[in-house]
Protein backbone atom coordinates (compact mmCIF):
# COMPACT_ATOMS: atom_id res chain seq x y z
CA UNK A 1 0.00 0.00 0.00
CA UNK A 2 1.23 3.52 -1.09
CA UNK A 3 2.09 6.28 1.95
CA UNK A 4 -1.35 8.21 0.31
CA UNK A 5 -3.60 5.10 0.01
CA UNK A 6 -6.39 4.58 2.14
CA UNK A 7 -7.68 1.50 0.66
CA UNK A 8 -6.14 -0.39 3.72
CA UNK A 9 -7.54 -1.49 6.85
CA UNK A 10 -11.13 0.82 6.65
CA UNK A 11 -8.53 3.69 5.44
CA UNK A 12 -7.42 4.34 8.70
CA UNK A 13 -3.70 4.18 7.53
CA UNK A 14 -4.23 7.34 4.86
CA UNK A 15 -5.84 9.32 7.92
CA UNK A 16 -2.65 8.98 10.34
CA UNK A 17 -0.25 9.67 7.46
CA UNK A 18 -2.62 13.32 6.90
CA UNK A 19 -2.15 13.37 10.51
CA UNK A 20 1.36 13.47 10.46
CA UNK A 21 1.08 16.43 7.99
CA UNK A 22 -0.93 18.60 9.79
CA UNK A 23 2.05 20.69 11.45
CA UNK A 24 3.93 20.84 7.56
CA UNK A 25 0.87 21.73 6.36
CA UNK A 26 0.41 24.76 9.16
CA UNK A 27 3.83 25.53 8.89
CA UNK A 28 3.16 26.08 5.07
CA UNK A 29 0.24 28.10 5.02
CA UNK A 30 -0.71 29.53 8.83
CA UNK A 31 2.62 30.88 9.89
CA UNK A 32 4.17 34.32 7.97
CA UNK A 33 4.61 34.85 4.76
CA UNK A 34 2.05 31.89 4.07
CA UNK A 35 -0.72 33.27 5.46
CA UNK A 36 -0.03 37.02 3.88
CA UNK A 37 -0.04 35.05 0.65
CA UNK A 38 -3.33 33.49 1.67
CA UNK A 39 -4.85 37.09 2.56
CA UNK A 40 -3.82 38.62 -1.06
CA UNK A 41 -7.29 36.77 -2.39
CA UNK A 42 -9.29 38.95 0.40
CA UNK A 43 -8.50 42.04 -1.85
CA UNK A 44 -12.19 42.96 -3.29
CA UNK A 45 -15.44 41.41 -2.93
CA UNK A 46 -14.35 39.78 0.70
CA UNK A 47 -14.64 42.92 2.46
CA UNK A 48 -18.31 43.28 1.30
CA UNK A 49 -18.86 39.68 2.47
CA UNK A 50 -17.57 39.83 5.71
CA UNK A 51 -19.68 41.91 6.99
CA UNK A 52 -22.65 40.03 5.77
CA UNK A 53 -20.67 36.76 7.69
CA UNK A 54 -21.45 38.75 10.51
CA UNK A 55 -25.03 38.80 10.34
CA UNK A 56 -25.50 35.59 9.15
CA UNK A 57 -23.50 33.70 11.74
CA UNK A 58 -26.13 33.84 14.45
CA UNK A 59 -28.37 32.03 12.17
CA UNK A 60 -25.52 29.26 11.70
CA UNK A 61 -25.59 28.93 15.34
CA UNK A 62 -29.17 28.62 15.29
CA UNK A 63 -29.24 25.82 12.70
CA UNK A 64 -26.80 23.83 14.05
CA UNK A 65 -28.34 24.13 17.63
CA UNK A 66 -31.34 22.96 16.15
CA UNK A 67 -29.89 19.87 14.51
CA UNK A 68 -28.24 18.74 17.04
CA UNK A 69 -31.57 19.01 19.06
CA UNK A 70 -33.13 16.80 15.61
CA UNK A 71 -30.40 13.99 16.27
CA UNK A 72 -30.82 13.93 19.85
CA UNK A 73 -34.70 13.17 19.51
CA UNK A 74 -34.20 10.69 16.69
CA UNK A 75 -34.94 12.71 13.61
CA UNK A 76 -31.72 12.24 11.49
CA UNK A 77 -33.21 13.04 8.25
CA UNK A 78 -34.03 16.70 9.24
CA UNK A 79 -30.81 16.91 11.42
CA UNK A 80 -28.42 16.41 8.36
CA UNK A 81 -30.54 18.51 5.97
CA UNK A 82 -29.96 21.68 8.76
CA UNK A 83 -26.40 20.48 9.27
CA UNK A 84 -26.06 20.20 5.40
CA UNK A 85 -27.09 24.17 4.48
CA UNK A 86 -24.08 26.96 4.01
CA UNK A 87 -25.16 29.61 5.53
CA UNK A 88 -22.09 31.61 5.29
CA UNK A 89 -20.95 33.12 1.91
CA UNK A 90 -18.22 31.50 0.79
CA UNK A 91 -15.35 34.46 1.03
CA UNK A 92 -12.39 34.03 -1.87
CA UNK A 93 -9.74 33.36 1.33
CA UNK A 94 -11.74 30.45 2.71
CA UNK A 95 -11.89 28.97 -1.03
CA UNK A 96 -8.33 29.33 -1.13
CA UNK A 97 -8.05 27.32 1.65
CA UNK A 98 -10.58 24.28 1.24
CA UNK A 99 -8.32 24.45 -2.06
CA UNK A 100 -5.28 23.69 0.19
CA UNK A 101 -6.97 21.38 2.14
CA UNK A 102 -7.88 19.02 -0.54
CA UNK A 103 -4.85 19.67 -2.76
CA UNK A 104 -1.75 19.75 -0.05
CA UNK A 105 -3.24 18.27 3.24
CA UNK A 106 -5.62 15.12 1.76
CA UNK A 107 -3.67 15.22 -1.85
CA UNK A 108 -7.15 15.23 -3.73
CA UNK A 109 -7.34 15.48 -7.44
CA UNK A 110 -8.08 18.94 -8.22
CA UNK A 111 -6.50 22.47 -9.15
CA UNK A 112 -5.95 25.04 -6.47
CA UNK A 113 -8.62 27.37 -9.09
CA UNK A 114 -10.90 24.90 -9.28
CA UNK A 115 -12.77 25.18 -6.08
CA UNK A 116 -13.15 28.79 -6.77
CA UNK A 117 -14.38 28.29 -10.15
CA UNK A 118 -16.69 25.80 -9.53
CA UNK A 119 -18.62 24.77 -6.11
CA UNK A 120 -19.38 21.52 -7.21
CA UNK A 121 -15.62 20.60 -8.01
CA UNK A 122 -14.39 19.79 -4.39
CA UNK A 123 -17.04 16.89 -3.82
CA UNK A 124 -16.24 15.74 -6.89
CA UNK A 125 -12.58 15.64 -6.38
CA UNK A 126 -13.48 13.31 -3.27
CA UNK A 127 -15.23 11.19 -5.24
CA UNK A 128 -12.56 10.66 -7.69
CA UNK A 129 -9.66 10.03 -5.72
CA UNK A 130 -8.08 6.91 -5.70
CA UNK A 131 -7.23 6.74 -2.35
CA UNK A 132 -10.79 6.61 -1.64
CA UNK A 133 -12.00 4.38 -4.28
CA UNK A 134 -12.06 0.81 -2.21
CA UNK A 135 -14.06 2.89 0.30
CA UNK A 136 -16.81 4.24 -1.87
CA UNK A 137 -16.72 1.07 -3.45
CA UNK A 138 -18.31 -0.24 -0.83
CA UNK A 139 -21.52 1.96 -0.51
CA UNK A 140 -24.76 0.98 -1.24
CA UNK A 141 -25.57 3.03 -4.51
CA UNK A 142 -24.89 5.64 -6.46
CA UNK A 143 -26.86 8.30 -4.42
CA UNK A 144 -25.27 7.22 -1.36
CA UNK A 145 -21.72 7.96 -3.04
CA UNK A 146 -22.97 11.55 -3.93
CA UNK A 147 -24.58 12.14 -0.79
CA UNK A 148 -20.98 11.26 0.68
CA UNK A 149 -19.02 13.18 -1.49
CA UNK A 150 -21.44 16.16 -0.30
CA UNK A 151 -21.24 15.56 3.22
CA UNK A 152 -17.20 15.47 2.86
CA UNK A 153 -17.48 19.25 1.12
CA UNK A 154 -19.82 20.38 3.34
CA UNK A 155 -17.12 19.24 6.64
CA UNK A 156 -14.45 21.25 4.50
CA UNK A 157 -16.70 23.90 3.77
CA UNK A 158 -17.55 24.50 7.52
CA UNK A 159 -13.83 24.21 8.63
CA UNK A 160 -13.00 27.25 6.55
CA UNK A 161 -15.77 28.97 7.75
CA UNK A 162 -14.39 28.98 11.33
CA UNK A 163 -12.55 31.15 9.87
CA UNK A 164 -15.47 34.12 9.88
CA UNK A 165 -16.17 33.74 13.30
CA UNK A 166 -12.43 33.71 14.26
CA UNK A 167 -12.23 36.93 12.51
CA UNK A 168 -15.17 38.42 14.59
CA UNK A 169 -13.26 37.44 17.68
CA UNK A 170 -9.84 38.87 16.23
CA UNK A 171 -11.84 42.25 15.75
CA UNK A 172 -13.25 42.04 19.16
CA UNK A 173 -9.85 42.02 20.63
CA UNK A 174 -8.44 44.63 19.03
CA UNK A 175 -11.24 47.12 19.65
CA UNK A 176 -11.13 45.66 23.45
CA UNK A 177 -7.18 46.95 23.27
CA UNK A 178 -7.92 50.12 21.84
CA UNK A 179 -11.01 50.99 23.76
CA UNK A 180 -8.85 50.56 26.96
CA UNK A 181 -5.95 52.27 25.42
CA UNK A 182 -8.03 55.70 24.17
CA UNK A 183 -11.16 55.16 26.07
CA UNK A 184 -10.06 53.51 29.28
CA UNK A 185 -12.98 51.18 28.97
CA UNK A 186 -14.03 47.76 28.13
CA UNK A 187 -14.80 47.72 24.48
CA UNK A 188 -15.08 43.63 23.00
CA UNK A 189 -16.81 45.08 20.66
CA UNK A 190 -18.02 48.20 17.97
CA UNK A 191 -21.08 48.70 19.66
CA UNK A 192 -19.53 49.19 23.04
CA UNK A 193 -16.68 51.57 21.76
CA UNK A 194 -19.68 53.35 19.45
CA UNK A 195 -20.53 56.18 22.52
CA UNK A 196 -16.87 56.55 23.39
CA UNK A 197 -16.39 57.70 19.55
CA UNK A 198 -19.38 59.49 19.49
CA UNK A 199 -18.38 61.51 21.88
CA UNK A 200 -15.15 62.21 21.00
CA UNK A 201 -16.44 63.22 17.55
CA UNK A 202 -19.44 65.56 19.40
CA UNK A 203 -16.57 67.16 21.42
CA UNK A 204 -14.43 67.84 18.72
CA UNK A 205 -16.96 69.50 16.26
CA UNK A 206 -18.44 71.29 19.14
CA UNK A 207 -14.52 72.85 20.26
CA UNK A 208 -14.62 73.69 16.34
CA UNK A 209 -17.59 75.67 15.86
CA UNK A 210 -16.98 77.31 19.18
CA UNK A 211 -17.78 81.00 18.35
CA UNK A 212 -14.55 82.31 20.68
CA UNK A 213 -12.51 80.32 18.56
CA UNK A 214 -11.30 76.77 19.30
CA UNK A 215 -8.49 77.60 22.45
CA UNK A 216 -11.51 79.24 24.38
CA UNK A 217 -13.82 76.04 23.43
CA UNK A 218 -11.51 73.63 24.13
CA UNK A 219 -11.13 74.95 28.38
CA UNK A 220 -15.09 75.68 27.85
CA UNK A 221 -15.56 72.02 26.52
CA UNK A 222 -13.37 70.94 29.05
CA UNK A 223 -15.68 71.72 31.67
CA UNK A 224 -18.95 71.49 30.24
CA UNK A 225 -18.41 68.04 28.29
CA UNK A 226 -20.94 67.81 25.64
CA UNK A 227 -22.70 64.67 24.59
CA UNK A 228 -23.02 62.50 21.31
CA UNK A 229 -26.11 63.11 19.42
CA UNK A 230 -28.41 59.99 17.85
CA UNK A 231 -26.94 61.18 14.57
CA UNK A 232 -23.35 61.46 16.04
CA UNK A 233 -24.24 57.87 17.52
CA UNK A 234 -25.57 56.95 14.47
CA UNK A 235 -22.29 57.96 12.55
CA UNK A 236 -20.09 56.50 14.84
CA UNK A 237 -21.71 52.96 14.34
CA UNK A 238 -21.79 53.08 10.57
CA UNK A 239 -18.38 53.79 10.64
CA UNK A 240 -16.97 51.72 12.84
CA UNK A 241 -18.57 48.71 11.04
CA UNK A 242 -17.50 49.77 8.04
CA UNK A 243 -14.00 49.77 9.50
CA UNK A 244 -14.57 46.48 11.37
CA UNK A 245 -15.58 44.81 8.21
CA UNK A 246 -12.43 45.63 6.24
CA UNK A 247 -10.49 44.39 9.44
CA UNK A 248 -12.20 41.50 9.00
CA UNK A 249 -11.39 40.64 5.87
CA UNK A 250 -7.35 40.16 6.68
CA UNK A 251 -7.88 39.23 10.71
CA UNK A 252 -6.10 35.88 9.87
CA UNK A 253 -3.22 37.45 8.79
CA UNK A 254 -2.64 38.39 12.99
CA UNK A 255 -4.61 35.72 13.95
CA UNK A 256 -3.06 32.86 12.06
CA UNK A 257 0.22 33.20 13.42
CA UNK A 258 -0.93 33.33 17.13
CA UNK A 259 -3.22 30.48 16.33
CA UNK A 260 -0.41 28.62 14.98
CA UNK A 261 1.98 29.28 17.74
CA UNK A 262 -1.01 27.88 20.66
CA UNK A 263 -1.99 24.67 18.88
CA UNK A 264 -5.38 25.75 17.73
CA UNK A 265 -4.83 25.20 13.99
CA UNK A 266 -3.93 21.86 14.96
CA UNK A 267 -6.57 20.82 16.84
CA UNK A 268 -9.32 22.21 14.91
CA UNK A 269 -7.80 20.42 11.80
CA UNK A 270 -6.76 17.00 13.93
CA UNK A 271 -10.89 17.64 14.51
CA UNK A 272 -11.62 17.70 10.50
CA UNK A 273 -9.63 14.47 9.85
CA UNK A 274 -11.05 13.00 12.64
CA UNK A 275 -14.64 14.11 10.91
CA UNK A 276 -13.68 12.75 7.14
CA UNK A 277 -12.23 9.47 8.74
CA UNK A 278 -15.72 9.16 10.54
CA UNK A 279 -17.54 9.96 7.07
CA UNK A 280 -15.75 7.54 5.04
CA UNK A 281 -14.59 4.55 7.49
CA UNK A 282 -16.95 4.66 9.68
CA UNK A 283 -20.72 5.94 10.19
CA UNK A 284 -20.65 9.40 9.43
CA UNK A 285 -22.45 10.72 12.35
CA UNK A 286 -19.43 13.30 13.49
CA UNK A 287 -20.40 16.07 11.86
CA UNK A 288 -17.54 18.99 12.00
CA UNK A 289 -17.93 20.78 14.83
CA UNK A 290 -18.16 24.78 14.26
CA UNK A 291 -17.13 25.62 17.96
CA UNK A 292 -15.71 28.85 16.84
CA UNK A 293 -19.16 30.53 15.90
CA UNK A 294 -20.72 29.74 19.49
CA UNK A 295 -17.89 31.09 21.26
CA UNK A 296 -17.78 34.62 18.62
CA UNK A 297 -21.58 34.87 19.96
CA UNK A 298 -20.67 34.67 23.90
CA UNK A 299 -18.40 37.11 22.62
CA UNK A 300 -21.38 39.48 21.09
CA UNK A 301 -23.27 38.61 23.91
CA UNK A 302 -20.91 40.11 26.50
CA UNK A 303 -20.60 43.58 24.21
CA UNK A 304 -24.24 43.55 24.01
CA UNK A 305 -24.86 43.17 27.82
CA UNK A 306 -21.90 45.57 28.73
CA UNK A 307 -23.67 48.13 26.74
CA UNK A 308 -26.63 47.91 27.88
CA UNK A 309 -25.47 48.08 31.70
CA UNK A 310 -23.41 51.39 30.68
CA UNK A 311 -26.48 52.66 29.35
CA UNK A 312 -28.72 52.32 32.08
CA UNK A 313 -25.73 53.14 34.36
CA UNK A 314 -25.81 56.92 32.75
């Protein structure tokens, strides 16, 4: 048997050898300049999508909640059919790297472009891999075989989507730094840092228009703080999720590295293989598990609540 052939014992010789090339693999790609070279696809349409990642991701959570809840009460066909739909859009840097998946980690048949080209050309590739072909061999019909090759895009499909919510999180630390930096508050996130900004913008228009000139509104101001409007609230928000989005977008290229360096690439890919093994030697009931999207809502859910207390508070 070849060093890339899983038509062994049920495969499971192919899935340690990926295994061992997990850390080459992160080495490759998730550590600098890789993942700067992986970023240079987020240059258009991603930044528009991000955001729109951002909104959608709650109702990820929600699906997969509810599927789980599905399995748990015996009702696997509605359970994979929620677990089955993409609700993320597909971004150009999380193509690029189901690409690398299938091309440099599980040496599938298919052109880095491909995936990007055509949705449809990643299941396939599964399908026609030879290191796979004694184990599709062995299902029941042709549907089945599709079905499988499906599943198997859909796992790789939701590990790069991780990448959204780890993105979210990124942001969220970085306006936490800055909002304790500039605002000396907690900000996880741009609706917390929104009034902080607001402010600082009413306070700096109002020191501008100050009709004794600005030195005079500035010790005035000083004294008599002025408040944020709505529409200076309004503003702030717009803009800071314009800038948040754009962030975004090239997150990874900070959050790779760091990721890299404390094991979590690993684990969460040691967690895919673990998932395709399960799909194709075993009984494909381990779906992939999107932690990463639960934990980016705690996340929301503790900006949401701290602003909300500071609210009331004033």
């Amino acid at each position: 048997m070849s060093k890339g052939d899983a038509s062994g014992p049920d495969g499971y010789a192919y899935f340690a050898d990926r295994r061992k090339r997990v850390d080459q693999f992160i080495d490759h790609h998730f550590t600098w300049p890789g993942t700067l070279h992986l970023h240079s696809a987020a240059f258009g349409w991603d930044v528009l999508r991000a955001p729109i990642n951002v909104i959608l991701s709650p109702v990820l959570v929600l699906t997969r909640i509810v599927a789980i809840v599905c399995r748990r009460i015996r009702l696997p066909a509605i359970a994979n059919w929620l677990a089955a739909r993409r609700i993320l859009l597909p971004t150009a840097v999380s193509r690029r790297v189901e690409a690398l998946i299938a091309t440099d980690l599980l040496v599938l048949p298919m052109s880095q472009g491909a995936a990007a080209c055509d949705p449809s050309a990643l299941s396939r590739a599964v399908l026609a891999a030879p290191q796979f072909r004694e184990l599709i061999r062995k299902r029941a019909d042709a549907a089945e075989v599709q079905v499988l090759g499906q599943r198997i895009a859909d796992a790789l499909g939701d590990y790069a989507g991780t990448r959204s919510a780890v993105a979210e999180m990124t942001t969220g630390l970085v306006t936490l730094t800055v909002g304790a930096f500039v605002f000396q508050a907690l900000t996880p996130g741009m609706i917390s840092m929104a009034p902080g900004v607001a402010d600082a913008m009413a306070q700096t228009t109002a020191i501008a228009e100050f009709p004794m000139g600005q030195t005079i509104g500035g010790l005035w101001y000083g004294m008599f703080p002025t408040g944020a409007s709505p529409l200076f609230f309004a503003t702030s928000v717009t803009i800071l999720i314009m800038i948040g989005s754009v962030f975004a977008a090239f997150a990874g290229v900070l959050a790779d590295p760091i990721q890299s360096r404390l094991g979590i690439h690993r684990r969460r890919l040691m967690r895919l293989i673990d998932t395709l093994e399960v799909e194709l030697c075993g009984s494909g009931d381990k779906p992939f598990a999107v932690r990463e999207h639960y934990y980016a809502r705690l996340w929301d859910l503790w900006d949401i609540v701290g602003s909300a207390f500071r609210l009331f508070r004033n």
